[in-house]
Protein backbone atom coordinates (compact mmCIF):
# COMPACT_ATOMS: atom_id res chain seq x y z
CA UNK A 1 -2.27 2.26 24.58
CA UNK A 2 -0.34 0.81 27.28
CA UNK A 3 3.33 0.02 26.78
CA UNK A 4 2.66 -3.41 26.74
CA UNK A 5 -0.26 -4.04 25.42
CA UNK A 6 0.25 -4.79 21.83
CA UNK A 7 2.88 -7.55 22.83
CA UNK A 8 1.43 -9.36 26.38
CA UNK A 9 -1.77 -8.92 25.69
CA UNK A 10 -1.32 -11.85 22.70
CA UNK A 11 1.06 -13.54 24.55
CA UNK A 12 3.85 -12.82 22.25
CA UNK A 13 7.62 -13.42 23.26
CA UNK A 14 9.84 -10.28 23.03
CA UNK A 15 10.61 -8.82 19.76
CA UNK A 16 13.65 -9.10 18.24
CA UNK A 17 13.65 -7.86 14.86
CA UNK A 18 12.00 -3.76 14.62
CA UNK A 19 8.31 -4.42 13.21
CA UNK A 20 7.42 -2.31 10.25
CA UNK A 21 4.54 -0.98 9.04
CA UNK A 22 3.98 0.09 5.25
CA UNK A 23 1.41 2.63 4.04
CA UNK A 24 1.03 3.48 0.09
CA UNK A 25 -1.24 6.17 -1.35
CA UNK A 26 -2.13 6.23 -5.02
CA UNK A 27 -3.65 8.54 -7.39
CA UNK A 28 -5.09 6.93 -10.58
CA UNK A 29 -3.71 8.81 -13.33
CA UNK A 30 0.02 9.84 -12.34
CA UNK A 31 1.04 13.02 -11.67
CA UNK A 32 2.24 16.23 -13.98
CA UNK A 33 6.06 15.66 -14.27
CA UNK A 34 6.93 19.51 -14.39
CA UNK A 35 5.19 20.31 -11.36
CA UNK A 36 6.41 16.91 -9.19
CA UNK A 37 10.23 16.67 -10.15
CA UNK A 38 12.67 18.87 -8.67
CA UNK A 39 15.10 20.66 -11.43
CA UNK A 40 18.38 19.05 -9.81
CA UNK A 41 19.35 15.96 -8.17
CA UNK A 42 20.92 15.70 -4.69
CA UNK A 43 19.49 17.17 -1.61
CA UNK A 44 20.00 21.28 -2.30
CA UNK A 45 17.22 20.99 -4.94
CA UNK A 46 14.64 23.74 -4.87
CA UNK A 47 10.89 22.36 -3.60
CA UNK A 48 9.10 21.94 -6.74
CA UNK A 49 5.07 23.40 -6.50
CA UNK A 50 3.39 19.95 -5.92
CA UNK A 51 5.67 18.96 -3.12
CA UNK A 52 5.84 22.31 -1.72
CA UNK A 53 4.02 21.30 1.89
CA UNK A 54 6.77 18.74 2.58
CA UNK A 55 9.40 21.63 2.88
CA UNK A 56 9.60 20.79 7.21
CA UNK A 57 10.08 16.80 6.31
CA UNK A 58 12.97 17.89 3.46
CA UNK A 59 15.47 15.40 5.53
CA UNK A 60 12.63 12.77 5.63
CA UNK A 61 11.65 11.81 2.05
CA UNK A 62 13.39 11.44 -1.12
CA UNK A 63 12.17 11.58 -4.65
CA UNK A 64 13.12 8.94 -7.47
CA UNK A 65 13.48 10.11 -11.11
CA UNK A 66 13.65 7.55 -14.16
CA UNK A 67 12.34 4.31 -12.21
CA UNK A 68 9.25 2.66 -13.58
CA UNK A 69 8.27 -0.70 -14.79
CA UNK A 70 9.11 -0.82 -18.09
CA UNK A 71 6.30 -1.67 -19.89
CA UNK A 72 3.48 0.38 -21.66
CA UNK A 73 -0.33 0.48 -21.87
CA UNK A 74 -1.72 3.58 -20.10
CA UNK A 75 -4.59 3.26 -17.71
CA UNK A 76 -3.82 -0.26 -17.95
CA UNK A 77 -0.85 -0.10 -15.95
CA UNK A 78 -2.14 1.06 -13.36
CA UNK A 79 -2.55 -1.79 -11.42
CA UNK A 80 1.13 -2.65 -11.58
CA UNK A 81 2.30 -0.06 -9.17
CA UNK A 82 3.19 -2.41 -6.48
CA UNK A 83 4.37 -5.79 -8.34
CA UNK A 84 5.70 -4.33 -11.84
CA UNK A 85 3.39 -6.85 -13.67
CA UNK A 86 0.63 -6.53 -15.95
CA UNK A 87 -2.32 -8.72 -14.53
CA UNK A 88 -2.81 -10.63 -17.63
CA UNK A 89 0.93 -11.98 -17.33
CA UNK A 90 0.86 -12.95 -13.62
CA UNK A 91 1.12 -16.44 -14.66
CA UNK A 92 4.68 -16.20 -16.28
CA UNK A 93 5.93 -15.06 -12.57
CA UNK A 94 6.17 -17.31 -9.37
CA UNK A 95 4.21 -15.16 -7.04
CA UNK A 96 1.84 -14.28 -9.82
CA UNK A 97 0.86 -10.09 -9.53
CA UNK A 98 0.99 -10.18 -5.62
CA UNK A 99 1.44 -6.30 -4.53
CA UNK A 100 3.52 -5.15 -2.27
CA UNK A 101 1.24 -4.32 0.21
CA UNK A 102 -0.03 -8.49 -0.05
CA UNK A 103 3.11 -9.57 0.16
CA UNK A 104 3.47 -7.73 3.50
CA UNK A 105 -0.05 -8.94 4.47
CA UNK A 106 0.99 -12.53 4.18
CA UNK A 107 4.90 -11.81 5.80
CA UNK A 108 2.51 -10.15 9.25
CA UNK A 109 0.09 -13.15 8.72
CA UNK A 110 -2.39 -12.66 11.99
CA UNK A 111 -0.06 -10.97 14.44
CA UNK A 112 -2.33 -7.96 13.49
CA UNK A 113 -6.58 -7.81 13.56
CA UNK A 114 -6.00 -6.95 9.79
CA UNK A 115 -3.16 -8.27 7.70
CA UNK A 116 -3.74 -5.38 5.21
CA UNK A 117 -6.44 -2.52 5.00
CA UNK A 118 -6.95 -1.65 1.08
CA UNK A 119 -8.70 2.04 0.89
CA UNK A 120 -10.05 4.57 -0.90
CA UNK A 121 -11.07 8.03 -1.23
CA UNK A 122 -13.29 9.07 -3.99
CA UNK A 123 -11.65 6.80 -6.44
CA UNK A 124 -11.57 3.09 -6.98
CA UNK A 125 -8.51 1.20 -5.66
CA UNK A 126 -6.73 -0.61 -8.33
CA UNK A 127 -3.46 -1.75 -6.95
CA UNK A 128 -3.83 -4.48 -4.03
CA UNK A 129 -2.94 -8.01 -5.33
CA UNK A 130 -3.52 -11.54 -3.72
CA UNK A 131 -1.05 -14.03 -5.41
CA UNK A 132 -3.96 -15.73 -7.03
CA UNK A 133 -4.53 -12.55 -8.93
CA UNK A 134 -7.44 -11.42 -7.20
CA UNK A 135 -7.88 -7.72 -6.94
CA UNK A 136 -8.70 -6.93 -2.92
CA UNK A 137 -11.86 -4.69 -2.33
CA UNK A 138 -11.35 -1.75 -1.25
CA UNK A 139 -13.29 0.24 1.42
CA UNK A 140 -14.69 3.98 2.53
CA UNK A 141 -14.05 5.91 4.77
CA UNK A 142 -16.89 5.12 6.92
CA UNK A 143 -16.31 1.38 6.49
CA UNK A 144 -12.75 1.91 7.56
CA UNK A 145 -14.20 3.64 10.89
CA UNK A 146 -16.42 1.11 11.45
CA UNK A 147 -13.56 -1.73 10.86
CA UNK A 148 -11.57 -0.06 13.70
CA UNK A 149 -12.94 0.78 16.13
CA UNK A 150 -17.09 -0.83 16.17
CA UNK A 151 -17.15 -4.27 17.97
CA UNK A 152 -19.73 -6.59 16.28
CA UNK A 153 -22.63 -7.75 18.66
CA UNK A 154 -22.77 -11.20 19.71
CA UNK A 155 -25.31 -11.85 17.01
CA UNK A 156 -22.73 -10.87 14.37
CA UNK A 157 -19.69 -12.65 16.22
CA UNK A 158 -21.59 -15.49 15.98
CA UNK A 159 -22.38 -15.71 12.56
CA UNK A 160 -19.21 -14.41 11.96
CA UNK A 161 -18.08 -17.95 13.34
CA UNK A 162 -20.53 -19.89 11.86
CA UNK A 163 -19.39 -18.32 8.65
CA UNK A 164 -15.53 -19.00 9.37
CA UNK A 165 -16.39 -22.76 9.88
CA UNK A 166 -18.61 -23.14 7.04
CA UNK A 167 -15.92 -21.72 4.94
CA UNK A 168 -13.39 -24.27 6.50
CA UNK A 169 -16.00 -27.14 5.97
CA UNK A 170 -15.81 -26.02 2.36
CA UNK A 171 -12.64 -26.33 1.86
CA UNK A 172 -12.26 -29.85 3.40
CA UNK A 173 -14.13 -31.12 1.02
CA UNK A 174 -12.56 -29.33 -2.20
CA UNK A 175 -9.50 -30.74 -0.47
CA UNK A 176 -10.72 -34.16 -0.01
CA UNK A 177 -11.82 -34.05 -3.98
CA UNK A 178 -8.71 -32.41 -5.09
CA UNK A 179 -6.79 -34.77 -3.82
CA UNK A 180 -8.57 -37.62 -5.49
CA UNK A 181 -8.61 -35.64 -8.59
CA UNK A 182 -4.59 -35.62 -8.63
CA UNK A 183 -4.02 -39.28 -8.41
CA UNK A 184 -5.62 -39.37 -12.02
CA UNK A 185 -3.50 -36.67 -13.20
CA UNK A 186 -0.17 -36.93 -15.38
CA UNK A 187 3.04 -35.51 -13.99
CA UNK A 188 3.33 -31.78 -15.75
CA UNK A 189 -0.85 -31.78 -14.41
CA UNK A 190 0.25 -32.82 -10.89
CA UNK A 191 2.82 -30.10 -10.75
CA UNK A 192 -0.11 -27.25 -12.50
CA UNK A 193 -2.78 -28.93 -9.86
CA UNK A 194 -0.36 -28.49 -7.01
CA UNK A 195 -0.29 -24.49 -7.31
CA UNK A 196 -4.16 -24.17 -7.13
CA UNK A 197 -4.06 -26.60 -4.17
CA UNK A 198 -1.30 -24.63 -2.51
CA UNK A 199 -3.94 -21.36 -2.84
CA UNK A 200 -6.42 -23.60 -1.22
CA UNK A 201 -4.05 -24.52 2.09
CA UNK A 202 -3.01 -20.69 1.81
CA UNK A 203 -6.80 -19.73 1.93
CA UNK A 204 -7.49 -22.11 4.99
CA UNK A 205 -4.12 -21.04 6.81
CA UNK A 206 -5.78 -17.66 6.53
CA UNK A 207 -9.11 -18.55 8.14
CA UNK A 208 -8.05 -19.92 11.05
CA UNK A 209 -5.34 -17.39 11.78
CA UNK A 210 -7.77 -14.70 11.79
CA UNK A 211 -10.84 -16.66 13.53
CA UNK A 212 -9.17 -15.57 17.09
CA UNK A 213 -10.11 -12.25 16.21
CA UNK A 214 -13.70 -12.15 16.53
CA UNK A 215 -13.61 -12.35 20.07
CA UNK A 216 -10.69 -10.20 20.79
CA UNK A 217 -12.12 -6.31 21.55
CA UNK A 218 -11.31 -3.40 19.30
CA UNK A 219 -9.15 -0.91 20.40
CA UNK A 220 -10.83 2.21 21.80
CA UNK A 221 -11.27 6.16 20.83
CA UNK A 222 -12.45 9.65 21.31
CA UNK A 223 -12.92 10.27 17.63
CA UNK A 224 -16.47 9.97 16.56
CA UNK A 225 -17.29 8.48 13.46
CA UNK A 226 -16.36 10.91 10.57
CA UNK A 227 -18.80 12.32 8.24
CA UNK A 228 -18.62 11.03 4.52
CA UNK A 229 -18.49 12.69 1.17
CA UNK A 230 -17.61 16.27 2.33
CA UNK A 231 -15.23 16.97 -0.55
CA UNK A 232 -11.82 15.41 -1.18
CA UNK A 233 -9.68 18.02 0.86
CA UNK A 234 -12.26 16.72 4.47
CA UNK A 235 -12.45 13.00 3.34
CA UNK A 236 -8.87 12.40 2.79
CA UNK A 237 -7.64 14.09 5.47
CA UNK A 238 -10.23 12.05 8.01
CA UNK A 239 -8.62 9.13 6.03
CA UNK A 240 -5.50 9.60 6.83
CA UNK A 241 -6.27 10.06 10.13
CA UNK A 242 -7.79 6.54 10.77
CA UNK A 243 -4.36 5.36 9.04
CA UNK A 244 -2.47 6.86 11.85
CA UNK A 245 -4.62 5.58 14.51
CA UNK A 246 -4.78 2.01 12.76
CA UNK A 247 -0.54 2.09 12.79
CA UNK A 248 -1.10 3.35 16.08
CA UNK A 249 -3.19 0.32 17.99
CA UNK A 250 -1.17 -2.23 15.71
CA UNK A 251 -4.51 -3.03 14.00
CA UNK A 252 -2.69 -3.46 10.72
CA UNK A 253 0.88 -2.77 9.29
CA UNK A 254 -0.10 -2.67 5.65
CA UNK A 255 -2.48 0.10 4.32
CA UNK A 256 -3.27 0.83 0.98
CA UNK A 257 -4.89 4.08 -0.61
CA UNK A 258 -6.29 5.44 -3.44
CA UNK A 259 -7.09 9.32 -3.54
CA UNK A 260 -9.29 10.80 -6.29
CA UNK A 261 -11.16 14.05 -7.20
CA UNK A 262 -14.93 14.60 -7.03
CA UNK A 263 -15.95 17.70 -8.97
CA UNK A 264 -16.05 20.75 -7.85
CA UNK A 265 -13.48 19.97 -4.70
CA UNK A 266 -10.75 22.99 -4.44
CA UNK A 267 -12.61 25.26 -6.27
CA UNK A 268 -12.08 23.21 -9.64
CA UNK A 269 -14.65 22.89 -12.25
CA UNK A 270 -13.73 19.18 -14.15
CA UNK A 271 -12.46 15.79 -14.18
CA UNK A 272 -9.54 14.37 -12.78
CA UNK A 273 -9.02 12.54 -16.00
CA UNK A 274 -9.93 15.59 -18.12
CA UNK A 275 -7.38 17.46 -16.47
CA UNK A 276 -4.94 14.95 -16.35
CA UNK A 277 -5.36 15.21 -20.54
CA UNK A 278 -3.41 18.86 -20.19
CA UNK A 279 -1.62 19.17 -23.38
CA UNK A 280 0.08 21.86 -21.12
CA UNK A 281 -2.82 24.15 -20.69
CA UNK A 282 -1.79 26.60 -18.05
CA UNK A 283 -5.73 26.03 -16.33
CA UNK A 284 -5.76 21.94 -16.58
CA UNK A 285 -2.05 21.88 -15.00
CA UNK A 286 -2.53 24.19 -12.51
CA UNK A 287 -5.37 21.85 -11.67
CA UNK A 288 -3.51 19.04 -11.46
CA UNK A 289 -0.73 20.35 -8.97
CA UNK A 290 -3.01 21.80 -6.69
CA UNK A 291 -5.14 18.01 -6.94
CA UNK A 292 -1.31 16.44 -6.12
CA UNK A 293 -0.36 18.70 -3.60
CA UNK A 294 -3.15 18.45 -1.53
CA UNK A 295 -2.33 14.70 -1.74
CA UNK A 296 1.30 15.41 -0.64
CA UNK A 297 0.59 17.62 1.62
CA UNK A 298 -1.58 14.60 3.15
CA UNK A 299 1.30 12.44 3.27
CA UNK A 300 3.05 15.49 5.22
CA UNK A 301 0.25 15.14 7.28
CA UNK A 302 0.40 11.33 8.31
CA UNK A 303 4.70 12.40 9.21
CA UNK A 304 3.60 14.53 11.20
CA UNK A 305 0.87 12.11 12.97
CA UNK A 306 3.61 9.47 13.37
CA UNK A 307 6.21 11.84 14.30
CA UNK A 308 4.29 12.91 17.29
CA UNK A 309 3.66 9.00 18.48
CA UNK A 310 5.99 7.27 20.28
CA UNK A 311 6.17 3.77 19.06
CA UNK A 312 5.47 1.49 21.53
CA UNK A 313 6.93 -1.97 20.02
CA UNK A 314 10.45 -0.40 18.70
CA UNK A 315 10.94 2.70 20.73
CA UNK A 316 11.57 5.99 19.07
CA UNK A 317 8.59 7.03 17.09
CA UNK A 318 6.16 5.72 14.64
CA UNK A 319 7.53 7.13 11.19
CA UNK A 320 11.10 5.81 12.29
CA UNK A 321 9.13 2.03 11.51
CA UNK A 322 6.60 3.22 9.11
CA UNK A 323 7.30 3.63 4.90
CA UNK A 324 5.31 5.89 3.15
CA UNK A 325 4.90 5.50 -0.41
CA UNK A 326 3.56 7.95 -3.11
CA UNK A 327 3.25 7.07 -6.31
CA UNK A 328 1.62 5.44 -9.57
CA UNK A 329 1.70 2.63 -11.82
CA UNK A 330 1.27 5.03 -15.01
CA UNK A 331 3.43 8.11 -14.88
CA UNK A 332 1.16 11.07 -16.30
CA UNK A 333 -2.59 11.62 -17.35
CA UNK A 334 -1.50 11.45 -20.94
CA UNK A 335 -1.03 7.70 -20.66
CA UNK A 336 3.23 7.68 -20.32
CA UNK A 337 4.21 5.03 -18.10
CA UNK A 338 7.74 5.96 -18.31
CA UNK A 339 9.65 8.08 -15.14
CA UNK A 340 6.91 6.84 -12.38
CA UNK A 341 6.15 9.84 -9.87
CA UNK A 342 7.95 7.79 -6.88
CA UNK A 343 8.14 9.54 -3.62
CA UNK A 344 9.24 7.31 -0.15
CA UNK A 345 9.41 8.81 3.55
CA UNK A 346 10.38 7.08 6.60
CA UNK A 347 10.44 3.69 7.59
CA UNK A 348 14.45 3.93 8.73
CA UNK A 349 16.03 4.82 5.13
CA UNK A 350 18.60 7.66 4.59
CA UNK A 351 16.22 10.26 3.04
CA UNK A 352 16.57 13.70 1.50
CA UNK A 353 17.52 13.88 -1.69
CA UNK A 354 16.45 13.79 -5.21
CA UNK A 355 17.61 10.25 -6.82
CA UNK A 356 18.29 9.98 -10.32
CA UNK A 357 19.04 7.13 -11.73
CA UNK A 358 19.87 6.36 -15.64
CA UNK A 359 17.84 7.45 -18.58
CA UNK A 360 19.47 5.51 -21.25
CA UNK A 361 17.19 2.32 -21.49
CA UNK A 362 19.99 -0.09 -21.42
CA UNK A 363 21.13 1.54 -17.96
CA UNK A 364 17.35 1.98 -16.62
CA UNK A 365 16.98 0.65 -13.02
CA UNK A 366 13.58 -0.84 -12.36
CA UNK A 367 10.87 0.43 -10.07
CA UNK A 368 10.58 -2.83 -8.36
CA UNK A 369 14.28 -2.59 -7.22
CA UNK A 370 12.83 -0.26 -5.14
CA UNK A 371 10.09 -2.12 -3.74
CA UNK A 372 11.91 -5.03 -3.35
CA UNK A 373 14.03 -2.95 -0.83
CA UNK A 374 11.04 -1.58 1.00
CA UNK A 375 10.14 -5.63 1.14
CA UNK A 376 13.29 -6.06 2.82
CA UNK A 377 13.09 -3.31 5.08
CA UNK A 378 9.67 -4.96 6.18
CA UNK A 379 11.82 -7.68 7.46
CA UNK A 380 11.36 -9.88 4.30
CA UNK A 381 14.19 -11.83 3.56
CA UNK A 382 14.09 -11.85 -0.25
CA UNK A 383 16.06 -11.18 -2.82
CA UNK A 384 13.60 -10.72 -5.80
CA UNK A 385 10.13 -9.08 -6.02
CA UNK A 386 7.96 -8.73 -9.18
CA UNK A 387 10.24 -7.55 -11.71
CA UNK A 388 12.91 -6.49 -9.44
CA UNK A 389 16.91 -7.30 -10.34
CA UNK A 390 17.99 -6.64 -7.27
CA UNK A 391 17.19 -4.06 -4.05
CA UNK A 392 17.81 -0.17 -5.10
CA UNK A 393 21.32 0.70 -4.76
CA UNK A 394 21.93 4.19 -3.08
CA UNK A 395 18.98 3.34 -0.85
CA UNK A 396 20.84 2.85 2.63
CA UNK A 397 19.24 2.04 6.14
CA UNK A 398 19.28 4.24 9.38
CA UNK A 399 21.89 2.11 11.69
């Protein structure tokens, strides 16, 4: 990509705040403590076995012990890896459940192809939010090829515009009865009815800031389409390639990904969720921390990706601008929510230690604190986030 492409060829001004990108990867059942939490705090810690391929990034990443969101429920929390809130009680909050990953899809609006690209590998996504409380679909590896890099014919662009103004033609009219509706509503209705018409304007905002799109050409590659369902260890790693090139030609600045376990892969005879039911059997936890690492060692992987890439918006390279997130909404297999397996790399922090915070519970910090400071970081200008009381202290910027 040229230089100048990403900004001229939009007709953009110059940029004067750094633009950030945001990429998450999520397992589905936590990870084994003993194997994912160094011994010591500070940054002389010895590498503990599941994060033993980030050794070379040591000065790039940190680990955060005794952060999570406070609540309980298992698999069912889960989905509250990127907001702190439990679906069901998305109404008692402003912004509802929105993740993370949303919230950054809504602050880059259409300035990208995709304002978000929600993932998966062998296990179902469970963590992208809209505000509404609807949970975003996720897609393959294949579809996420296809997304990047395939132009549509001019059969499909068309209906693809016929579509986008049938959709807007929709909602002129459930704005046109909404509107009548309200007039006959009481004043504590009026203020209820607002919200859902605010998610209708939000919904048409959306439609017409991506409509440009369909005529705009993808961005070009060598890379052939990958091959699908080779095994965990060949599918994520192709995944995480497409990431890289997707941060790469701007096509999106918010990724999402969930990475699971298919039978068989590494040699292992069993279940993720089996295994993640250890009851510290040497065979199930070795299991798991070989599972983990390899998904570590993937985010070691994507550094090194962005590493090599110069970033052509902000100057220096890609992982200088890009946050990598690791981590779960529930904190082991055995259903504990409690200490979240949190690991962050990039994206301009001071990294390179081992963070622990409080243990007492009326010192705990909350996990969000540290997502509201990634939210920040984005460029966000926020002071609250899910359950967040404030951004993580002893989480400092690069000048």
């Amino acid at each position: 990509m040229l230089e100048s492409m990403p900004l001229t060829a939009r007709g953009k001004r110059a940029v004067k705040k750094p633009v950030k990108r945001l990429v998450t990867m999520s397992p589905n059942y936590g990870a084994y403590h003993q194997g994912f939490f160094p011994k010591t705090a500070g940054s002389a810690y010895q590498m503990p076995p599941t994060l033993k391929a980030l050794e070379k990034h040591r000065k790039d990443f940190s680990v955060f012990s005794n952060l999570d969101h406070g609540i309980a429920g298992g698999h069912a929390c889960v989905p509250t890896f990127l907001s702190g809130i439990m679906p069901y009680l998305a109404s008692n909050f402003p912004e509802g459940n929105i993740s993370l990953d949303q919230k950054a899809a809504e602050f880059v609006g259409a300035q990208t192809r995709y304002p978000s690209m929600t993932l998966k590998v062998n296990d179902a996504n469970l963590v992208s939010f809209t505000r509404t409380g609807v949970q975003v679909p996720a897609i393959d590896l294949r579809q996420t090829y296809r997304a990047l890099f395939l132009d549509e014919n001019a059969h499909d662009k068309g209906k693809a515009h016929e579509r986008s103004a049938r959709q807007r033609s929709i909602l002129d009219v459930v704005l046109d009865e909404a509107h009548s509706v309200n007039k006959k509503l009481g004043k504590r209705d009026q203020e209820k009815f607002s919200e859902y018409l605010e998610s209708v304007r939000g919904l048409e905002k959306k439609i017409v800031q991506q409509e440009p799109w369909i005529d705009l050409p993808k961005p070009e590659t060598d890379l052939k389409e990958p091959l699908q369902g080779r095994g965990t260890e060949k599918d994520l790693k192709a995944m995480v390639e497409l990431i890289a090139l997707a941060i790469q030609t701007d096509s999106t600045r918010a990724v999402t990904l969930s990475s699971g376990f298919v039978n068989g892969d590494f040699g292992l005879s069993g279940g993720y969720h089996g295994f993640s039911h250890h009851g510290e059997r040497e065979k199930e936890t070795q299991a798991l921390m070989k599972i983990e690492g390899y998904q570590v060692s993937m985010i070691g992987y994507l550094m090194d990706l962005l590493k090599a890439q110069e970033d052509p918006i902000n100057g220096g390279t890609l992982l200088d601008h890009t946050m990598l997130l690791y981590g779960c909404g529930m904190a082991t297999g055995t259903h504990s929510t409690k200490n979240l397996p949190l690991l962050l790399a990039g994206g301009g922090f001071k990294l390179g230690d081992h963070k622990v915070y409080p243990e007492e519970k009326s010192k705990r910090i909350p996990a969000a604190n540290l997502l509201l400071s990634m939210a920040q970081n984005f460029g966000m200008e926020i002071d609250r986030f899910g359950t967040s009381t404030g951004p993580l202290r002893d989480l400092e910027w690069k000048a």
